[in-house]
PDB file of N, CA and C in Angstrom:
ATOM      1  N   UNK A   1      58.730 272.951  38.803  1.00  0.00           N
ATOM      2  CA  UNK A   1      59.353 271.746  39.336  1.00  0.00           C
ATOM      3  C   UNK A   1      60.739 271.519  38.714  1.00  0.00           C
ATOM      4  N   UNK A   2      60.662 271.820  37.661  1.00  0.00           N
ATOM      5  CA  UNK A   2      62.050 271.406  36.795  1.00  0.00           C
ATOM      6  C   UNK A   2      63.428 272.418  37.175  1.00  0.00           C
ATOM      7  N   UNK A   3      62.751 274.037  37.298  1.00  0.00           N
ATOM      8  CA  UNK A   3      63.605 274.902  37.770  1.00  0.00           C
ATOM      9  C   UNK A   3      64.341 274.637  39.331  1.00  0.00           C
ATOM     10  N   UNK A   4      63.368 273.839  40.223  1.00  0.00           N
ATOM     11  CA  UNK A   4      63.826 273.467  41.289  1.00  0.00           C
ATOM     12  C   UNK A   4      64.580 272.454  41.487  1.00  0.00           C
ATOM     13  N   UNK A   5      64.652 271.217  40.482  1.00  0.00           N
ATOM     14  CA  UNK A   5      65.281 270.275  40.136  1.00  0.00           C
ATOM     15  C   UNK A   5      66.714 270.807  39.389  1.00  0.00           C
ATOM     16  N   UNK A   6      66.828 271.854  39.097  1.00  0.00           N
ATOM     17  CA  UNK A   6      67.945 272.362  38.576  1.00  0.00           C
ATOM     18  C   UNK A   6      69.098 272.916  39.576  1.00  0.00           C
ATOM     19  N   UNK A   7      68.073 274.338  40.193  1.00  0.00           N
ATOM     20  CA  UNK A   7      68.470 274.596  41.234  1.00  0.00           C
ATOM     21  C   UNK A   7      69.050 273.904  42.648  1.00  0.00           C
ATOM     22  N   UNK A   8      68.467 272.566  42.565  1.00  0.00           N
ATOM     23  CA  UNK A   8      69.323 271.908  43.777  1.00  0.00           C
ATOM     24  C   UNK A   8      70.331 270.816  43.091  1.00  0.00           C
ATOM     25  N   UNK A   9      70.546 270.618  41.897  1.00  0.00           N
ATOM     26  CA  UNK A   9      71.491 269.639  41.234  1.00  0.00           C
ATOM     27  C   UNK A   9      72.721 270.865  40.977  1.00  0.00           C
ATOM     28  N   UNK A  10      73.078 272.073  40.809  1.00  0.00           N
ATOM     29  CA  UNK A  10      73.360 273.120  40.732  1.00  0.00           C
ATOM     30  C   UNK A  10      74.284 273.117  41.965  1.00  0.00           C
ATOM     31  N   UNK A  11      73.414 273.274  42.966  1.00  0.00           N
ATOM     32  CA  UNK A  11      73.618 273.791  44.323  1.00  0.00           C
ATOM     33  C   UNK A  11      74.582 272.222  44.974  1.00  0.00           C
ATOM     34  N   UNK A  12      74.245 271.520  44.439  1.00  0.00           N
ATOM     35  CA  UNK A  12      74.967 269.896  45.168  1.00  0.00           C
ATOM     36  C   UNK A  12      76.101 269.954  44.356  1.00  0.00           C
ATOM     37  N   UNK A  13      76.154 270.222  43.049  1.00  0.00           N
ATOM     38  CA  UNK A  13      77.681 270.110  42.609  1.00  0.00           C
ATOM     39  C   UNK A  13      78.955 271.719  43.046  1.00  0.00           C
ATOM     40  N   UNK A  14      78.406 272.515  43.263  1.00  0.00           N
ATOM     41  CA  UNK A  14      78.615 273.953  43.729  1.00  0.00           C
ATOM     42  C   UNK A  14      79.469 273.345  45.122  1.00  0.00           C
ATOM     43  N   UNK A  15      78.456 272.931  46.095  1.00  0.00           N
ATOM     44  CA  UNK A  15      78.693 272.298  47.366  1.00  0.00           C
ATOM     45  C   UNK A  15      80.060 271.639  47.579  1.00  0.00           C
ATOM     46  N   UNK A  16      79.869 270.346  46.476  1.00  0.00           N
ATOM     47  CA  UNK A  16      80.568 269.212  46.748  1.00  0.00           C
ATOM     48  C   UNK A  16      82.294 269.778  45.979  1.00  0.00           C
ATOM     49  N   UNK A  17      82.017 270.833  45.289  1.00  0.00           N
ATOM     50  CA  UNK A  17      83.118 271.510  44.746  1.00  0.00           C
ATOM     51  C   UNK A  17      83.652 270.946  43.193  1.00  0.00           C
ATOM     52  N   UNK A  18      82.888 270.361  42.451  1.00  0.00           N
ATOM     53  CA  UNK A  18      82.874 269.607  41.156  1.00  0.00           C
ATOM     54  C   UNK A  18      83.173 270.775  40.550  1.00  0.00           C
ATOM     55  N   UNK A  19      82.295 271.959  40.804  1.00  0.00           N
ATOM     56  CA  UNK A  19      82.643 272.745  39.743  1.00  0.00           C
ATOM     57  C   UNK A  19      83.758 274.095  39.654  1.00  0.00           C
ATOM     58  N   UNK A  20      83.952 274.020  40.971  1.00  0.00           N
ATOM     59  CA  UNK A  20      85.565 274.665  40.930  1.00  0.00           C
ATOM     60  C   UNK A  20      86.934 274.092  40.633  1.00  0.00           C
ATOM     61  N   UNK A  21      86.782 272.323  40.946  1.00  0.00           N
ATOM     62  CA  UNK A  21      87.553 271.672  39.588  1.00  0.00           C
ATOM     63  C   UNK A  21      87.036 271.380  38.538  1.00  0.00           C
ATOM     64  N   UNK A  22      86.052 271.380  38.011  1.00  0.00           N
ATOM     65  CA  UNK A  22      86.051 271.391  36.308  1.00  0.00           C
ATOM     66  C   UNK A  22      86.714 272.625  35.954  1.00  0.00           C
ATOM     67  N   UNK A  23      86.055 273.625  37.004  1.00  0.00           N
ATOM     68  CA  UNK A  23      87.351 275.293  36.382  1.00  0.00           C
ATOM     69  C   UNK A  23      88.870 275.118  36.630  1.00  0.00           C
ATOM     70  N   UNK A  24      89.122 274.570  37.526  1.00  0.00           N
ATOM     71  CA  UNK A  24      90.692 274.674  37.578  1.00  0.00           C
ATOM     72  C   UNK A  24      91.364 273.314  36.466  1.00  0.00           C
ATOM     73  N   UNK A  25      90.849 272.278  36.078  1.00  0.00           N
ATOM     74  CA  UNK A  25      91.016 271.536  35.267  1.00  0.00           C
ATOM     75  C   UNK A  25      91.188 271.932  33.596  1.00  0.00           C
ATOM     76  N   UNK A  26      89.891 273.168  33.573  1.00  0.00           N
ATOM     77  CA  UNK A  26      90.177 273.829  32.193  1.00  0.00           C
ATOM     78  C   UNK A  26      90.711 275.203  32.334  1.00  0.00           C
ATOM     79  N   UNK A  27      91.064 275.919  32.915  1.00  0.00           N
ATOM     80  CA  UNK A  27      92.222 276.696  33.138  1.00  0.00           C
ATOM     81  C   UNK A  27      92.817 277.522  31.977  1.00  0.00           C
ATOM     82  N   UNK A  28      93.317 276.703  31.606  1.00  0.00           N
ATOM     83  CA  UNK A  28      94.446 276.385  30.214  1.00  0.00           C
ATOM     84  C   UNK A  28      93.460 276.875  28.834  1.00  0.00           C
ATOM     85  N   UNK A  29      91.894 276.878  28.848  1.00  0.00           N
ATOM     86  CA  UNK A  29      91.433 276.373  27.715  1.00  0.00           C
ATOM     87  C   UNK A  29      90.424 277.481  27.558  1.00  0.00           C
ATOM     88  N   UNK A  30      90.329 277.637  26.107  1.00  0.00           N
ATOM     89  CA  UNK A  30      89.084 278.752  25.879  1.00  0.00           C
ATOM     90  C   UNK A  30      87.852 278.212  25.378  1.00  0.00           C
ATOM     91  N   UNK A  31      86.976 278.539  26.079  1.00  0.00           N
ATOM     92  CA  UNK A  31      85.793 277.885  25.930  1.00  0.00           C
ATOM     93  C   UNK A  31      85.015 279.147  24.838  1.00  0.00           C
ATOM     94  N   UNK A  32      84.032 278.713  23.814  1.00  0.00           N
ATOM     95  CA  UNK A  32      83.440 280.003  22.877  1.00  0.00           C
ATOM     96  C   UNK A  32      81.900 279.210  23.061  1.00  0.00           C
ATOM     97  N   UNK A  33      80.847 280.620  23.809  1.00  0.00           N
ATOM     98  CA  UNK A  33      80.073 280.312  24.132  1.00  0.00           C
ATOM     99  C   UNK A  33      79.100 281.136  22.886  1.00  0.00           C
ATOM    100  N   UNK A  34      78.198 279.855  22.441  1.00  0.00           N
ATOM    101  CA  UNK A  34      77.190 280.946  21.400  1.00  0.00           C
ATOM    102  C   UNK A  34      75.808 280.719  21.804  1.00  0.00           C
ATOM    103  N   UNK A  35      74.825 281.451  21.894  1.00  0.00           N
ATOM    104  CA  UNK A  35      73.542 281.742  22.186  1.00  0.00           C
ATOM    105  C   UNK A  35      72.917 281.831  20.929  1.00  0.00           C
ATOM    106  N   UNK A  36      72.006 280.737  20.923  1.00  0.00           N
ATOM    107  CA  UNK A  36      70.549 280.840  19.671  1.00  0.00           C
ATOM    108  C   UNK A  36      69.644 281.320  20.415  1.00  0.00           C
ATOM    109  N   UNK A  37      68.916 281.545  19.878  1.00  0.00           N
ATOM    110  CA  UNK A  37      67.049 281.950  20.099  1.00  0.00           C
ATOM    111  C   UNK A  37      66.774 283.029  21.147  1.00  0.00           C
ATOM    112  N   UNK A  38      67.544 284.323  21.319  1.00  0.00           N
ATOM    113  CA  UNK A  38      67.440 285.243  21.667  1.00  0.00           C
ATOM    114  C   UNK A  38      66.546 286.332  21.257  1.00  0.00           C
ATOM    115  N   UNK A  39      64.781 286.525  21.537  1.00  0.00           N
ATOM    116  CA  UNK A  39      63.951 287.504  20.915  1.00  0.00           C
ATOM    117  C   UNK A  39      63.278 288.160  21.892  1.00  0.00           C
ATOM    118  N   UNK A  40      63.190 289.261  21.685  1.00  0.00           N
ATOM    119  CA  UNK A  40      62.410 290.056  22.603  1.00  0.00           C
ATOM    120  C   UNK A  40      60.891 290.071  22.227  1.00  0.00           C
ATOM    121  N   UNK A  41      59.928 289.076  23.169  1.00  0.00           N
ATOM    122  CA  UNK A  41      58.835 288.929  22.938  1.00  0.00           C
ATOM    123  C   UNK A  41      57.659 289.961  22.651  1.00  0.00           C
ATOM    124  N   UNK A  42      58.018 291.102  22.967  1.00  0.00           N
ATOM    125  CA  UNK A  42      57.378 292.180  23.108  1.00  0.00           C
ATOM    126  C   UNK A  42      57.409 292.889  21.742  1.00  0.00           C
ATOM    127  N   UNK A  43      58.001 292.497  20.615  1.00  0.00           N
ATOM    128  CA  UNK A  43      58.215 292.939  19.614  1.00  0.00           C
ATOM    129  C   UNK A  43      57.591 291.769  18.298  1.00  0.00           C
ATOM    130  N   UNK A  44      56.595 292.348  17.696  1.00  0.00           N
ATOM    131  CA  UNK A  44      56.479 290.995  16.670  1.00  0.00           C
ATOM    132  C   UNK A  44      57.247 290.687  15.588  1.00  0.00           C
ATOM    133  N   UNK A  45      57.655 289.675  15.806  1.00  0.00           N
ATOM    134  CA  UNK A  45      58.695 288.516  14.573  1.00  0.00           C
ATOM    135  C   UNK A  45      57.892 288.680  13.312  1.00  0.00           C
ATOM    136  N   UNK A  46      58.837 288.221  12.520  1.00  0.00           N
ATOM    137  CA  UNK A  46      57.967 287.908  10.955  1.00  0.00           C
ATOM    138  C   UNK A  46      58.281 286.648  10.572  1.00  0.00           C
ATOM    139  N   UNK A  47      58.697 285.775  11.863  1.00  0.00           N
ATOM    140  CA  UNK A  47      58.343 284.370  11.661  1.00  0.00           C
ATOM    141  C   UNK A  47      58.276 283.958  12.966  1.00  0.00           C
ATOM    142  N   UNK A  48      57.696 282.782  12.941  1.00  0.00           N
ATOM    143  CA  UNK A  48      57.252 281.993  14.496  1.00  0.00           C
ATOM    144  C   UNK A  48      58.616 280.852  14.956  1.00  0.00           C
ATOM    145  N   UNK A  49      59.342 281.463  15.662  1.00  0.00           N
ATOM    146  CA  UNK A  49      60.149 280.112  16.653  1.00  0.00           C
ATOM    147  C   UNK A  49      60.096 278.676  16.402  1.00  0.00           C
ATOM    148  N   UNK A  50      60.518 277.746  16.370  1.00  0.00           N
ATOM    149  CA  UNK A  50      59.994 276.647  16.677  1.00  0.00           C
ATOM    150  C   UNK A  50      60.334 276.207  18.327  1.00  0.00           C
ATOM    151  N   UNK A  51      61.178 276.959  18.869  1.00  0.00           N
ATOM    152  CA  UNK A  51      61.367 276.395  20.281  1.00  0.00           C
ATOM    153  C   UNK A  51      61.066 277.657  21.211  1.00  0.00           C
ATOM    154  N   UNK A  52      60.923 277.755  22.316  1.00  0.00           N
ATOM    155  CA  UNK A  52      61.274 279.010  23.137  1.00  0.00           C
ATOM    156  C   UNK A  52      62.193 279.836  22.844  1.00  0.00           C
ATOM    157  N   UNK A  53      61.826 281.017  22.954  1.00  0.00           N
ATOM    158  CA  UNK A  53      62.949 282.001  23.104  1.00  0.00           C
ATOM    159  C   UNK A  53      63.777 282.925  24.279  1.00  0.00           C
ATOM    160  N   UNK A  54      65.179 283.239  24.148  1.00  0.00           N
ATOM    161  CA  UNK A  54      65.304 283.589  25.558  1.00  0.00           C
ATOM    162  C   UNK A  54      65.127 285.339  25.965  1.00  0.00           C
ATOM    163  N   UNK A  55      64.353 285.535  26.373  1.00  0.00           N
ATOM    164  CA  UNK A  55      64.167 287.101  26.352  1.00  0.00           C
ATOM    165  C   UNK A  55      65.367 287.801  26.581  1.00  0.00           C
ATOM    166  N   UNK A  56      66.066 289.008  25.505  1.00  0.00           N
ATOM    167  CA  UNK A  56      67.191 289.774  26.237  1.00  0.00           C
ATOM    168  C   UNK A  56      67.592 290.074  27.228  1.00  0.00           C
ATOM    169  N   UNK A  57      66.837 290.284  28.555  1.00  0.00           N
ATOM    170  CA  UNK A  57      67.204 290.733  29.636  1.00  0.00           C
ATOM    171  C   UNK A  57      67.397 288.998  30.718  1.00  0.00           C
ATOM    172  N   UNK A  58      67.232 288.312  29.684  1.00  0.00           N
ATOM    173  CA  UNK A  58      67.444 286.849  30.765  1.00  0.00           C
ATOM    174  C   UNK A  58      69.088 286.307  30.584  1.00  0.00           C
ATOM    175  N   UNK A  59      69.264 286.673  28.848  1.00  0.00           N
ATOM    176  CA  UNK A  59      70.697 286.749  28.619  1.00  0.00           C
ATOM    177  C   UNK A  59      71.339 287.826  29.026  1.00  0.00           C
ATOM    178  N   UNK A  60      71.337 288.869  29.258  1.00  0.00           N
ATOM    179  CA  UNK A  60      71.849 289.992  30.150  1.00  0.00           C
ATOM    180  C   UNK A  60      72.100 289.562  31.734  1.00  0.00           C
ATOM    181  N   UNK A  61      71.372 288.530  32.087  1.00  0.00           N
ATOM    182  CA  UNK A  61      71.506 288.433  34.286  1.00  0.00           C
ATOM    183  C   UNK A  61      72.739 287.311  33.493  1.00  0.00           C
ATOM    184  N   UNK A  62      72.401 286.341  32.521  1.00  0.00           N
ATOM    185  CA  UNK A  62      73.135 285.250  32.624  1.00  0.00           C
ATOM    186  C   UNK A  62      74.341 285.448  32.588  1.00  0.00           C
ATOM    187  N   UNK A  63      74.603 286.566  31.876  1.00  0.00           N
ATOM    188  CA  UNK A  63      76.054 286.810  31.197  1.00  0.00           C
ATOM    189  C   UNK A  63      77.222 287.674  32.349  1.00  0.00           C
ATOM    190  N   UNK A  64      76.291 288.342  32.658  1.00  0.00           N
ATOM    191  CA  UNK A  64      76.607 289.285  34.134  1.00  0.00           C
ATOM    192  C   UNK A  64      77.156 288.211  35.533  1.00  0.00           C
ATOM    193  N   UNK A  65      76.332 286.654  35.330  1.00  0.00           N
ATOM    194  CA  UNK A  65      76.648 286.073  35.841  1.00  0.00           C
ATOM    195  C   UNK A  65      77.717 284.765  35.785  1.00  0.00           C
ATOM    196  N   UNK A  66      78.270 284.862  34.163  1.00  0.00           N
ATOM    197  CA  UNK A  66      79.407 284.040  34.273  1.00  0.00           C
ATOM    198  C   UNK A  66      80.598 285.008  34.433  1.00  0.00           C
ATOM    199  N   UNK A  67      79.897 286.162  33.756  1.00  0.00           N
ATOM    200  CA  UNK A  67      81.190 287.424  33.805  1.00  0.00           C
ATOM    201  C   UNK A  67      82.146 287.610  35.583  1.00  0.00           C
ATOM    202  N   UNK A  68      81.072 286.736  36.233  1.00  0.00           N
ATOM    203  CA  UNK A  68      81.732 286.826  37.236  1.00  0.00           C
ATOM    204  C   UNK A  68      82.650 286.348  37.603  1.00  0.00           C
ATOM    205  N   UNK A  69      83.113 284.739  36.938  1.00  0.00           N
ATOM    206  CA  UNK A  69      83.874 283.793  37.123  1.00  0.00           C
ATOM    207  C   UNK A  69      84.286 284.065  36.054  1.00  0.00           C
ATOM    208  N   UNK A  70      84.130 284.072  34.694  1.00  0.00           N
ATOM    209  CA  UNK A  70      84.681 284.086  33.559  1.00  0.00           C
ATOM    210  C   UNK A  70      85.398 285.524  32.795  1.00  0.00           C
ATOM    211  N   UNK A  71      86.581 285.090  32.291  1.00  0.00           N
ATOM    212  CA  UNK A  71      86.793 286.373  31.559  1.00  0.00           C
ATOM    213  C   UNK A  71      86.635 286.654  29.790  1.00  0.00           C
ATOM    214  N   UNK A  72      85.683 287.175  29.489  1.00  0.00           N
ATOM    215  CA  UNK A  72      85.097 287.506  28.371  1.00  0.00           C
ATOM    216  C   UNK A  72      86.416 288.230  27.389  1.00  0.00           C
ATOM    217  N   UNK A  73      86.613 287.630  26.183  1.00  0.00           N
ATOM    218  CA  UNK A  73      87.463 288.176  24.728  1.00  0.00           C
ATOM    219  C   UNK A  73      86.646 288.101  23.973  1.00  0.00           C
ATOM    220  N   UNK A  74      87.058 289.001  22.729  1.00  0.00           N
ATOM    221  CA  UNK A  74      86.608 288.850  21.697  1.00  0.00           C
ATOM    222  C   UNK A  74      86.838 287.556  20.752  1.00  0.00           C
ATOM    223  N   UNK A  75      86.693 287.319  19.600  1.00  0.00           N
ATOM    224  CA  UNK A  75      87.100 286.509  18.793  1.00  0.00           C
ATOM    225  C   UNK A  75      88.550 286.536  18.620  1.00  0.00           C
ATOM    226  N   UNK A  76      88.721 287.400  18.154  1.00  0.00           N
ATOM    227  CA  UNK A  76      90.075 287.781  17.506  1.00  0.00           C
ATOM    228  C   UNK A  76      91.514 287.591  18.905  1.00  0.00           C
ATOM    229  N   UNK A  77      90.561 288.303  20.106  1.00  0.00           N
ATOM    230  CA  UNK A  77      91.780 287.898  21.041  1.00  0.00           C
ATOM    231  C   UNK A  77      91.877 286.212  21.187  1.00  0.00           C
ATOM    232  N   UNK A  78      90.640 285.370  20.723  1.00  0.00           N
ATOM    233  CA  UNK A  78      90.918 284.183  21.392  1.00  0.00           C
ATOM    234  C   UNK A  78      91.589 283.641  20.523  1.00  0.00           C
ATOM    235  N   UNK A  79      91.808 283.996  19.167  1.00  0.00           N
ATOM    236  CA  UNK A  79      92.770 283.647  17.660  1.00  0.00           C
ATOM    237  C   UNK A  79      94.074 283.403  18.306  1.00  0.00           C
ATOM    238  N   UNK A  80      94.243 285.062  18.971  1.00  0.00           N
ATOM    239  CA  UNK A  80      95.540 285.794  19.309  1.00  0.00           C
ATOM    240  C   UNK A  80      96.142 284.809  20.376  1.00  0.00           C
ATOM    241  N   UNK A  81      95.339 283.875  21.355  1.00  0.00           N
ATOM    242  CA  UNK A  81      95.958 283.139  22.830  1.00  0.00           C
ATOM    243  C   UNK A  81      95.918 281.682  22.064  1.00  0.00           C
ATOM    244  N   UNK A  82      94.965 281.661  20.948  1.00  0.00           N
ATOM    245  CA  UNK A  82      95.445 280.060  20.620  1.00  0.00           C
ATOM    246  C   UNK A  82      96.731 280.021  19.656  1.00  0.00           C
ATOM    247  N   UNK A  83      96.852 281.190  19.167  1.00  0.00           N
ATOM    248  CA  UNK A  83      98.031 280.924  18.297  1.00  0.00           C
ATOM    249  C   UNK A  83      99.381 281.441  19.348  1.00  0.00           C
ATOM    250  N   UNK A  84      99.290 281.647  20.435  1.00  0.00           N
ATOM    251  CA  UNK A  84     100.322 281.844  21.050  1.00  0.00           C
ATOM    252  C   UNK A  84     100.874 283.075  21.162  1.00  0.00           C
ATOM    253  N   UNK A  85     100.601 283.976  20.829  1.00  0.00           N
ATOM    254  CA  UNK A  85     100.707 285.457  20.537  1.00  0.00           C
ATOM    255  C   UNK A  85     100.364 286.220  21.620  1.00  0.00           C
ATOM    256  N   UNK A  86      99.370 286.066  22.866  1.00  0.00           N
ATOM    257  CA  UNK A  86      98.592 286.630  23.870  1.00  0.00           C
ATOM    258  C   UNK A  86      98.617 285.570  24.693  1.00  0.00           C
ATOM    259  N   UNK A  87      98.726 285.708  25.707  1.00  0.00           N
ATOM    260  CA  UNK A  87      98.544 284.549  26.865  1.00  0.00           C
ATOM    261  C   UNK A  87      97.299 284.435  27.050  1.00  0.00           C
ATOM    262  N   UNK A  88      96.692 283.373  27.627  1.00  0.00           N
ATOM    263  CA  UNK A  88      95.579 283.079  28.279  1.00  0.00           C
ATOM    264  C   UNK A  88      95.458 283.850  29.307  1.00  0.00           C
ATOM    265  N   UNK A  89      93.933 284.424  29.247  1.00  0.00           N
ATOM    266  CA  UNK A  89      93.756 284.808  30.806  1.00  0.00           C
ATOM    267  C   UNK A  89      93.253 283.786  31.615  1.00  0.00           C
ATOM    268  N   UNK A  90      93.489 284.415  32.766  1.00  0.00           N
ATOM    269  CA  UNK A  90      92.709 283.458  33.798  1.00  0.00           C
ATOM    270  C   UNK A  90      91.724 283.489  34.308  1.00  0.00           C
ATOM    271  N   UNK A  91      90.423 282.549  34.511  1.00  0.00           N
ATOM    272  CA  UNK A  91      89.349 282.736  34.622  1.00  0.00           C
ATOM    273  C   UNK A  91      89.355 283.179  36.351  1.00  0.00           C
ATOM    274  N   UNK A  92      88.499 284.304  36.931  1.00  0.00           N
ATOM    275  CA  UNK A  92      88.544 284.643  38.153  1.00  0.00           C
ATOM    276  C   UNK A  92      88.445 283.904  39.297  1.00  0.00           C
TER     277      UNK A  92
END
């Protein structure tokens, strides 16, 4: 239920175009995305989670899927565009 509640709050801002201006609004700006709780369940831990974890191959579709709109740097290049040294890229 909740995934479907996502999926159409998703799909209504997609629609209504909110989220191709929140992208053209940040443009200009580097966003640094970090991921916790990444474990491959199939392998036993030597400690227990306290929350869910996201299986590797779920962060693999996700990433594949901002990679589409988004353009991925390293650290060091995003040093390099905030200090003015490298231009910003532009997100696709």
């Amino acid at each position: 239920m909740q995934h479907s509640i996502r999926k159409i709050a998703f799909g209504l801002l997609r629609w209504t175009g909110i989220i191709r201006l929140f992208q053209f609004l940040h443009r200009n700006q580097i966003v640094i995305l970090t991921v916790h709780g990444v474990m491959d369940n199939c392998h036993p831990a030597l400690w227990e989670p306290l929350r869910p974890q996201l299986p590797p191959h779920k962060l693999d579709e996700y990433l594949r899927a901002l990679s589409r709109r988004y353009h991925f740097v390293s650290l060091s290049e995003a040093v390099e565009m905030l200090d003015g040294r490298k231009p910003i890229h532009r997100t696709a």
